[in-house]
PDB file of N, CA and C in Angstrom:
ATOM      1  N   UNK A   1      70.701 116.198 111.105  1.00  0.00           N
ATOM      2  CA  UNK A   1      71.073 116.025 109.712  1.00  0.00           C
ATOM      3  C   UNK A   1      72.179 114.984 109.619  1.00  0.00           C
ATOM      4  N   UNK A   2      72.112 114.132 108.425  1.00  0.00           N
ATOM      5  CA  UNK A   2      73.444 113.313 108.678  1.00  0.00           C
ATOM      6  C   UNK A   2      74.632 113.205 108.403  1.00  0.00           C
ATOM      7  N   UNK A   3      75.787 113.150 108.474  1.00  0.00           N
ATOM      8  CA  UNK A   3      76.729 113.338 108.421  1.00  0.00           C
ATOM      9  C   UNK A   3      77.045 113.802 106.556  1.00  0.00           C
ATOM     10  N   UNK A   4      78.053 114.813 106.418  1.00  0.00           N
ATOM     11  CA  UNK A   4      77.925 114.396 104.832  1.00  0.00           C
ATOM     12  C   UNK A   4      79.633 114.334 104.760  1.00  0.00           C
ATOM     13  N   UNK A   5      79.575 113.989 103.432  1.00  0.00           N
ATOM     14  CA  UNK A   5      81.188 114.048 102.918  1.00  0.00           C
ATOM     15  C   UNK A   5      81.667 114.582 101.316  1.00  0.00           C
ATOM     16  N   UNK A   6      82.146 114.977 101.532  1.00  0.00           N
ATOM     17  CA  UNK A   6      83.030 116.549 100.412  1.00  0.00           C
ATOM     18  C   UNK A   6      84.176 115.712  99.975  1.00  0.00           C
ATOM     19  N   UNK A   7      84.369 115.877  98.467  1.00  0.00           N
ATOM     20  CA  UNK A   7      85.220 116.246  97.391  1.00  0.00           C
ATOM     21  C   UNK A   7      85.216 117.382  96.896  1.00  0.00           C
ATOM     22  N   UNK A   8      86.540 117.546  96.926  1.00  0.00           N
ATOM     23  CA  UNK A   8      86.819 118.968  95.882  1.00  0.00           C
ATOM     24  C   UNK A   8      87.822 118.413  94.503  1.00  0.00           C
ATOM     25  N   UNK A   9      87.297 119.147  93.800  1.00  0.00           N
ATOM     26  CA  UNK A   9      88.433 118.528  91.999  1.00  0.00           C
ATOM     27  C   UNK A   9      89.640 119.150  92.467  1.00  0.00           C
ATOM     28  N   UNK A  10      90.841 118.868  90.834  1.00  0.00           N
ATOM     29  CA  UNK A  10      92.115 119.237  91.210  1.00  0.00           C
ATOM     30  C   UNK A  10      92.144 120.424  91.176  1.00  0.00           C
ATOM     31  N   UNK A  11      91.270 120.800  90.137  1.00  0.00           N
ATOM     32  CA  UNK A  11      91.506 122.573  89.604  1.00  0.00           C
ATOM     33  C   UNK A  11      90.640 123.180  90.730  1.00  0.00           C
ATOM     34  N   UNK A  12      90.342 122.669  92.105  1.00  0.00           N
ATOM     35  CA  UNK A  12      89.532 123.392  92.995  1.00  0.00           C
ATOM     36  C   UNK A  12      88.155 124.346  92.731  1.00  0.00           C
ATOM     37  N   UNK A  13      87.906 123.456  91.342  1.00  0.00           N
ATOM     38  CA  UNK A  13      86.884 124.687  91.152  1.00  0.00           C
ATOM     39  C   UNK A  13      85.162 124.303  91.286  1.00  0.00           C
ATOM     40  N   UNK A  14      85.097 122.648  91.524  1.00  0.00           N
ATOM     41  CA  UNK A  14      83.950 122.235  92.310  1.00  0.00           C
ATOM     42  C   UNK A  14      83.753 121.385  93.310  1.00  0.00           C
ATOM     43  N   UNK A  15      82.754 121.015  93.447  1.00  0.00           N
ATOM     44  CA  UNK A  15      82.951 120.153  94.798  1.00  0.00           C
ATOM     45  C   UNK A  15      81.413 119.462  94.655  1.00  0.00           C
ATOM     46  N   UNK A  16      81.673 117.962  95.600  1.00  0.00           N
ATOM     47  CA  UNK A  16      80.846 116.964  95.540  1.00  0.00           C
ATOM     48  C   UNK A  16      80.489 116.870  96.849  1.00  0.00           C
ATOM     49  N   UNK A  17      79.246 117.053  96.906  1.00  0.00           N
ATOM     50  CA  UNK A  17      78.881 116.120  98.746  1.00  0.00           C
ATOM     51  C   UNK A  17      78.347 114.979  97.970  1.00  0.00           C
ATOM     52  N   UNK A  18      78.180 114.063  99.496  1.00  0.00           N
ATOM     53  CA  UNK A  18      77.404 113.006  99.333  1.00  0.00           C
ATOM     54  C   UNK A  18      76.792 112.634 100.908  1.00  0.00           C
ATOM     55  N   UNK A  19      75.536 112.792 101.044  1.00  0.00           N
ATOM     56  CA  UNK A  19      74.808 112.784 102.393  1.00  0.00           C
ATOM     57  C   UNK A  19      73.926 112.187 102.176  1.00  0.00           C
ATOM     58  N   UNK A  20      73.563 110.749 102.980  1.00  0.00           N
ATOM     59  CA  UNK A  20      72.490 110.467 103.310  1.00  0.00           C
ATOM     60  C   UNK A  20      71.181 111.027 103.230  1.00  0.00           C
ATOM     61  N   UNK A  21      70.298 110.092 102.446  1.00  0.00           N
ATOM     62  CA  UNK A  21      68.894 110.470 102.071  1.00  0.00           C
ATOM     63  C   UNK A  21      68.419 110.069 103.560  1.00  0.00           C
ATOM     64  N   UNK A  22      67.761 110.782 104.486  1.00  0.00           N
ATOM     65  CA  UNK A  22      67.302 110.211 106.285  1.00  0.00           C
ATOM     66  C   UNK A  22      66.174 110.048 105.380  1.00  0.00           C
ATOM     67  N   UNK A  23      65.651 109.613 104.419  1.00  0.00           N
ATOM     68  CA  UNK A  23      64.146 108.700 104.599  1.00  0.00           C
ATOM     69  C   UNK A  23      64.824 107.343 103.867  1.00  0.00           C
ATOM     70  N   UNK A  24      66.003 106.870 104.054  1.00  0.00           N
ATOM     71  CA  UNK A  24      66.034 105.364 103.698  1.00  0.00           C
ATOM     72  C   UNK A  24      66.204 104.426 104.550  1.00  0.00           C
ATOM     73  N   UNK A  25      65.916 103.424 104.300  1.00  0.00           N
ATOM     74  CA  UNK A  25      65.742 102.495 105.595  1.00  0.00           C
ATOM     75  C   UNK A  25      66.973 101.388 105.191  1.00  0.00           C
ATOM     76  N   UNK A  26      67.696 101.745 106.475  1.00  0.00           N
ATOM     77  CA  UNK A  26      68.372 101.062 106.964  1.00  0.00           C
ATOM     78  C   UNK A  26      68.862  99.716 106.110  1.00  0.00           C
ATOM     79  N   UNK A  27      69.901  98.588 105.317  1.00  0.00           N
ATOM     80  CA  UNK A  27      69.544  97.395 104.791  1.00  0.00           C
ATOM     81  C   UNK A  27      68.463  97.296 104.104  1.00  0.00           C
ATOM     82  N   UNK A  28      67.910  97.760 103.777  1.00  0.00           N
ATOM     83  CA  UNK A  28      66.580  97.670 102.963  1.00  0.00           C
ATOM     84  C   UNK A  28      66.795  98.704 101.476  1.00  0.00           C
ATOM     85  N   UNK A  29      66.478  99.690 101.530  1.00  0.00           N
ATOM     86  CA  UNK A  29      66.493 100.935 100.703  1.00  0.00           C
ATOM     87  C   UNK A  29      67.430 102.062 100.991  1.00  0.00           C
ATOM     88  N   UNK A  30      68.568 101.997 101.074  1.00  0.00           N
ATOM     89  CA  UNK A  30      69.718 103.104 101.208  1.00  0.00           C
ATOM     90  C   UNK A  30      70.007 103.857 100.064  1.00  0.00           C
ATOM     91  N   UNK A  31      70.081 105.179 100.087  1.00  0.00           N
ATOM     92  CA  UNK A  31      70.036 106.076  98.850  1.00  0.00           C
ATOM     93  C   UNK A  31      70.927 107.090  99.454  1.00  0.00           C
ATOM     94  N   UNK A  32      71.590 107.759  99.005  1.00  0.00           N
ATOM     95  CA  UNK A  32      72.609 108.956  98.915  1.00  0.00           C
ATOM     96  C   UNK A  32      72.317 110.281  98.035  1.00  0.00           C
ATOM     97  N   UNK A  33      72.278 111.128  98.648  1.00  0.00           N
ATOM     98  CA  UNK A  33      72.028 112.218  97.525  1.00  0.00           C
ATOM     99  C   UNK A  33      73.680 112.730  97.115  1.00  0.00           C
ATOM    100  N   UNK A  34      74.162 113.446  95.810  1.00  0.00           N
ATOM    101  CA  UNK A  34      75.628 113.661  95.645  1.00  0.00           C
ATOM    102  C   UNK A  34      75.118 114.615  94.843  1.00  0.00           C
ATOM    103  N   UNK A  35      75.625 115.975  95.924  1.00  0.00           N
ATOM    104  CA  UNK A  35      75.208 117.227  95.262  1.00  0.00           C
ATOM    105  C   UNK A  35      76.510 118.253  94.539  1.00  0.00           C
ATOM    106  N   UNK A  36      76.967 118.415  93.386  1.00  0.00           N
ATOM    107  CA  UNK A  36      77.860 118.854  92.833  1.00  0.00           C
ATOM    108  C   UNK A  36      77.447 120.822  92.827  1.00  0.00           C
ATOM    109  N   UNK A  37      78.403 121.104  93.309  1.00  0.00           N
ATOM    110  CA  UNK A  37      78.586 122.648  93.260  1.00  0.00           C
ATOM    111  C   UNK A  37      79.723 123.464  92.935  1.00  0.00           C
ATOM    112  N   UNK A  38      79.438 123.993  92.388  1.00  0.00           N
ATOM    113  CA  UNK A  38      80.931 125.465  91.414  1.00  0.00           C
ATOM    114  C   UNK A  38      81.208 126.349  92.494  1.00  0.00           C
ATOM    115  N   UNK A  39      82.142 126.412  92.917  1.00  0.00           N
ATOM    116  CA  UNK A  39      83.466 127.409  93.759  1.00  0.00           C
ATOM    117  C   UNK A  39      83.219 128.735  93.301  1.00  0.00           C
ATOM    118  N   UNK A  40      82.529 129.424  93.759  1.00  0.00           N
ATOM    119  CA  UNK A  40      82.790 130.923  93.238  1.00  0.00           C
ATOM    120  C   UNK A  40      83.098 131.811  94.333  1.00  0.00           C
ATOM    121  N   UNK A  41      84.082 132.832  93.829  1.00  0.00           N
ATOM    122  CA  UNK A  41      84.892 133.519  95.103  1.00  0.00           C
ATOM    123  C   UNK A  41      85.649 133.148  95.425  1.00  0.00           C
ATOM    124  N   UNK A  42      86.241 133.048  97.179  1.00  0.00           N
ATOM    125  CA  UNK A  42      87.303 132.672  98.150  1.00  0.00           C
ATOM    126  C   UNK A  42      86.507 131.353  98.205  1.00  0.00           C
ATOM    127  N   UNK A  43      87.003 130.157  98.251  1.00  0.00           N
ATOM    128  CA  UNK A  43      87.077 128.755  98.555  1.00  0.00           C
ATOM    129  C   UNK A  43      86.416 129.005 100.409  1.00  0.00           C
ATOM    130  N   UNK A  44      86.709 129.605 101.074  1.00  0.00           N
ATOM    131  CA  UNK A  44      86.674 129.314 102.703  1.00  0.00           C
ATOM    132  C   UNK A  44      85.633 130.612 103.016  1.00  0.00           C
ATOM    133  N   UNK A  45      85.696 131.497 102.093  1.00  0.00           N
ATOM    134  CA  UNK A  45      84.670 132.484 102.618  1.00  0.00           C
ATOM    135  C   UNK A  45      83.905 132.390 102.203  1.00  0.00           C
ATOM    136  N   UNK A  46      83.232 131.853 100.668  1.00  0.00           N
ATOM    137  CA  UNK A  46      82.254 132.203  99.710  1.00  0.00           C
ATOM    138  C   UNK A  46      81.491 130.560 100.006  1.00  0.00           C
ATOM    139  N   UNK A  47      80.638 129.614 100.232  1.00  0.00           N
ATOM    140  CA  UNK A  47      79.949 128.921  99.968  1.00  0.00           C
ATOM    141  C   UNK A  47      79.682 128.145  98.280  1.00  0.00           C
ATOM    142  N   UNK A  48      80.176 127.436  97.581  1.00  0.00           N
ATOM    143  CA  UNK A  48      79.733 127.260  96.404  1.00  0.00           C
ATOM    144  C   UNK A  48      78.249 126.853  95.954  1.00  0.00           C
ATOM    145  N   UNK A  49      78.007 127.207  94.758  1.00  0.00           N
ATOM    146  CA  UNK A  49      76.809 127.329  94.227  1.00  0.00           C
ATOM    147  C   UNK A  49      76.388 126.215  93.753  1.00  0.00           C
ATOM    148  N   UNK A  50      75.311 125.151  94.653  1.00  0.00           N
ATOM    149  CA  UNK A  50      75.082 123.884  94.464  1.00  0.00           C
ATOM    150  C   UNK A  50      74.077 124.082  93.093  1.00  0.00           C
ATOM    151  N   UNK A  51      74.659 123.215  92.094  1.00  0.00           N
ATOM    152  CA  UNK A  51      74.017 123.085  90.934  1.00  0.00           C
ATOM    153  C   UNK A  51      73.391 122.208  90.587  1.00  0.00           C
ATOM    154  N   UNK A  52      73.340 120.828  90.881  1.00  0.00           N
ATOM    155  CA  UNK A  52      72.409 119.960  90.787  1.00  0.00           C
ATOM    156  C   UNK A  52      72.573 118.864  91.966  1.00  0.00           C
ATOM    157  N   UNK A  53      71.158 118.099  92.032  1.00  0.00           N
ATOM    158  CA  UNK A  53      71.530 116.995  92.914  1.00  0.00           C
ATOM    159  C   UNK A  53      70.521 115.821  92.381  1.00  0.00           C
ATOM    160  N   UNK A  54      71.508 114.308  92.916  1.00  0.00           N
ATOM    161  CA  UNK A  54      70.610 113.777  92.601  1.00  0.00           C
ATOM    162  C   UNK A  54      70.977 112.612  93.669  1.00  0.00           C
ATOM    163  N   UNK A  55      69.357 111.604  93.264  1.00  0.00           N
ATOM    164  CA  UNK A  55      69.813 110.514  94.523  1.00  0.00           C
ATOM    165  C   UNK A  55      69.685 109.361  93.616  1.00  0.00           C
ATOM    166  N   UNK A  56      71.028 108.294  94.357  1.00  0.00           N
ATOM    167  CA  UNK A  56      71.718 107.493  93.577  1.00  0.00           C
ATOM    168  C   UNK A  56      71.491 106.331  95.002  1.00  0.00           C
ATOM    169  N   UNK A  57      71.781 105.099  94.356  1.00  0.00           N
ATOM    170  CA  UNK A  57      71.185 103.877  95.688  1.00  0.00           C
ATOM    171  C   UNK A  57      72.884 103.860  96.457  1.00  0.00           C
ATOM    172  N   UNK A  58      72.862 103.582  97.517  1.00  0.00           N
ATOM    173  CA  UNK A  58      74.789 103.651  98.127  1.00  0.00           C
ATOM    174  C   UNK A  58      75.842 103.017  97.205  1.00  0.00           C
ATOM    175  N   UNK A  59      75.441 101.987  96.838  1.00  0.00           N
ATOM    176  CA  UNK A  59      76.647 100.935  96.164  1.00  0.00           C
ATOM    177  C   UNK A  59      76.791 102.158  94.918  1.00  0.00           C
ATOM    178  N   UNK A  60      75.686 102.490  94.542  1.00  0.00           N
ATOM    179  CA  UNK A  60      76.615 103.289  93.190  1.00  0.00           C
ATOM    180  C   UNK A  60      77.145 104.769  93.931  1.00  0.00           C
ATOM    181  N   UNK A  61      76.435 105.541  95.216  1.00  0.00           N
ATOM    182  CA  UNK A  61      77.284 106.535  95.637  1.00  0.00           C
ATOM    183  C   UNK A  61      79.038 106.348  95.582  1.00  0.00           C
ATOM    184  N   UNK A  62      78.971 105.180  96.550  1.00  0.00           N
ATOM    185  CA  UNK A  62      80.478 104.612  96.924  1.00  0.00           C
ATOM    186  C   UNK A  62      81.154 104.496  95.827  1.00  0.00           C
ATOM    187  N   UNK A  63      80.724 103.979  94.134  1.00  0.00           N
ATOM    188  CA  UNK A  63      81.610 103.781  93.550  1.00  0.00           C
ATOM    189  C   UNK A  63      81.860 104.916  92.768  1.00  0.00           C
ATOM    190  N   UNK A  64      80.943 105.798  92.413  1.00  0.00           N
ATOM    191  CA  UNK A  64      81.171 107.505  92.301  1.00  0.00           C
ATOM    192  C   UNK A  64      82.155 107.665  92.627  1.00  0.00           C
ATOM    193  N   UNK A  65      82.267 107.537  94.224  1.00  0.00           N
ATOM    194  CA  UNK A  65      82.945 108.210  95.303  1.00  0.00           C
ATOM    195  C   UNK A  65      84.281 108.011  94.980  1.00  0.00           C
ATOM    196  N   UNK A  66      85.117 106.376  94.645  1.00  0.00           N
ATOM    197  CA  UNK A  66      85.814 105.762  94.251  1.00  0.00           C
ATOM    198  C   UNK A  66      86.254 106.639  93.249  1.00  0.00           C
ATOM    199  N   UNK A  67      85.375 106.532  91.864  1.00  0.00           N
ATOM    200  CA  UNK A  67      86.190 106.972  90.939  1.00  0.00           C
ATOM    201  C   UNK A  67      86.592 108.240  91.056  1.00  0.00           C
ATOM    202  N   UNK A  68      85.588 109.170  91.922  1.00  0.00           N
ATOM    203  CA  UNK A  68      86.394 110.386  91.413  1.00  0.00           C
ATOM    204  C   UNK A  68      87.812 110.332  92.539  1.00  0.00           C
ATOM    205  N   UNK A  69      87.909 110.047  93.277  1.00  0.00           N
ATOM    206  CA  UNK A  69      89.350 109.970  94.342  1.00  0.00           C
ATOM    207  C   UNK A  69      89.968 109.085  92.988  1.00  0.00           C
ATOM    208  N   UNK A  70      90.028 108.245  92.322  1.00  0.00           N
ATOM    209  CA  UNK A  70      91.148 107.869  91.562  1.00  0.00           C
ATOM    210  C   UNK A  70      91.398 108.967  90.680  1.00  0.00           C
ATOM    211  N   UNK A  71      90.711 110.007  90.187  1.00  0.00           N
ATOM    212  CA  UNK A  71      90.829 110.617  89.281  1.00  0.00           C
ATOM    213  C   UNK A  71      91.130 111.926  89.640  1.00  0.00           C
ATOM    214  N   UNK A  72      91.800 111.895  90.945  1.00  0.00           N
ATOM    215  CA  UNK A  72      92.017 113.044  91.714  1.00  0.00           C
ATOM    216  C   UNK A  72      91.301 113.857  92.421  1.00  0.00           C
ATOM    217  N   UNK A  73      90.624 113.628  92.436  1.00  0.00           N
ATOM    218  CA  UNK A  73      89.425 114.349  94.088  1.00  0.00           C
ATOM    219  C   UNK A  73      89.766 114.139  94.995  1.00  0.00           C
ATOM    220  N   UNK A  74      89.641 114.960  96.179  1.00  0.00           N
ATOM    221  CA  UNK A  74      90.534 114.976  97.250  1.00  0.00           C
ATOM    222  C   UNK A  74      89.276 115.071  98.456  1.00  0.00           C
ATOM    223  N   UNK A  75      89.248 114.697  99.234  1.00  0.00           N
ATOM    224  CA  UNK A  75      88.294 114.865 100.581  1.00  0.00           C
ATOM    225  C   UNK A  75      88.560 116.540 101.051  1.00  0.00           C
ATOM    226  N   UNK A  76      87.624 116.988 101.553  1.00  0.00           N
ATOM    227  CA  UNK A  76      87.598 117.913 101.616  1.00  0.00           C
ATOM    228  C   UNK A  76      86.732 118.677 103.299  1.00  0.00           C
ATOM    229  N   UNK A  77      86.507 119.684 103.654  1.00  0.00           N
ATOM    230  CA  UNK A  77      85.741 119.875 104.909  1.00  0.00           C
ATOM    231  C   UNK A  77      84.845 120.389 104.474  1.00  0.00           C
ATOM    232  N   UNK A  78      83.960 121.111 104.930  1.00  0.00           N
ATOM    233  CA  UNK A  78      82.870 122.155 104.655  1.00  0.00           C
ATOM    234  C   UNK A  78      83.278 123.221 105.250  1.00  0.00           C
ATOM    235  N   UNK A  79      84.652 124.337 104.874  1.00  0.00           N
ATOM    236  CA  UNK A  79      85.223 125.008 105.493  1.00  0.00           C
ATOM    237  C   UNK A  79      84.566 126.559 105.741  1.00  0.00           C
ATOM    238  N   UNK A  80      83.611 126.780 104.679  1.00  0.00           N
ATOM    239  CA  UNK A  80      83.155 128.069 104.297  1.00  0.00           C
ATOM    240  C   UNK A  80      82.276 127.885 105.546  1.00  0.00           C
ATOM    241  N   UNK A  81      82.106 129.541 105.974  1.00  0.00           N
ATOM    242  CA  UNK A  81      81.211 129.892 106.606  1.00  0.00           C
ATOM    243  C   UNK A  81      79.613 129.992 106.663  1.00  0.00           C
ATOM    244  N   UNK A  82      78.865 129.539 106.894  1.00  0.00           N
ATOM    245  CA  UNK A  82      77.203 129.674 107.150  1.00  0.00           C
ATOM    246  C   UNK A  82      76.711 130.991 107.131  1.00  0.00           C
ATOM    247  N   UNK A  83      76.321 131.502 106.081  1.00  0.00           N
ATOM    248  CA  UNK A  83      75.857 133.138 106.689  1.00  0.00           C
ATOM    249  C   UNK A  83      74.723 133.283 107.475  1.00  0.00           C
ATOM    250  N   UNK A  84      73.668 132.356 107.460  1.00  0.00           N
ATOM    251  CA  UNK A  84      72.617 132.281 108.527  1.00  0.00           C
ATOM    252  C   UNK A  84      73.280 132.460 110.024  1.00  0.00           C
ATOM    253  N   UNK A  85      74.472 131.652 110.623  1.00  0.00           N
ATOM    254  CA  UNK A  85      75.688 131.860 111.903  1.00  0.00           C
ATOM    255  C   UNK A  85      76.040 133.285 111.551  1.00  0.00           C
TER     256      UNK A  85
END
């Protein structure tokens, strides 16, 4: 799977991935999926509840990505636990 990367808002109450679509090719067709999900529960125990996703071409992921860090989004881990583990 490929690498992904997490925002969380200020009020901690959602969060953004953004992971590689693995069927785009390389320089050619690059696409990002940026899946937004609501925090419910403990932040580190509970998993949030991915609510929509969509796929966007990179240059506009990245500038997503951009605005929301100016607007206070913070990088974040994927700290919660896997309950399938």
């Amino acid at each position: 799977m490929a690498k992904s990367h997490w925002l969380i808002n200020p009020k901690r109450t959602e969060v953004k991935r953004f992971i590689k679509n693995e069927k785009s090719i390389d320089g050619v067709f690059e696409y990002m999926f940026v899946d937004t999900g609501k925090i419910v529960g403990v932040l580190e125990k509970e998993p949030p509840v991915m609510t929509t996703t969509v796929s966007v071409d990179i240059d506009l992921a990245r500038e997503i990505y951009g605005r929301l860090i100016s607007q206070g989004w913070r990088k974040t881990e994927e700290v919660w636990q896997n309950k399938e583990s």
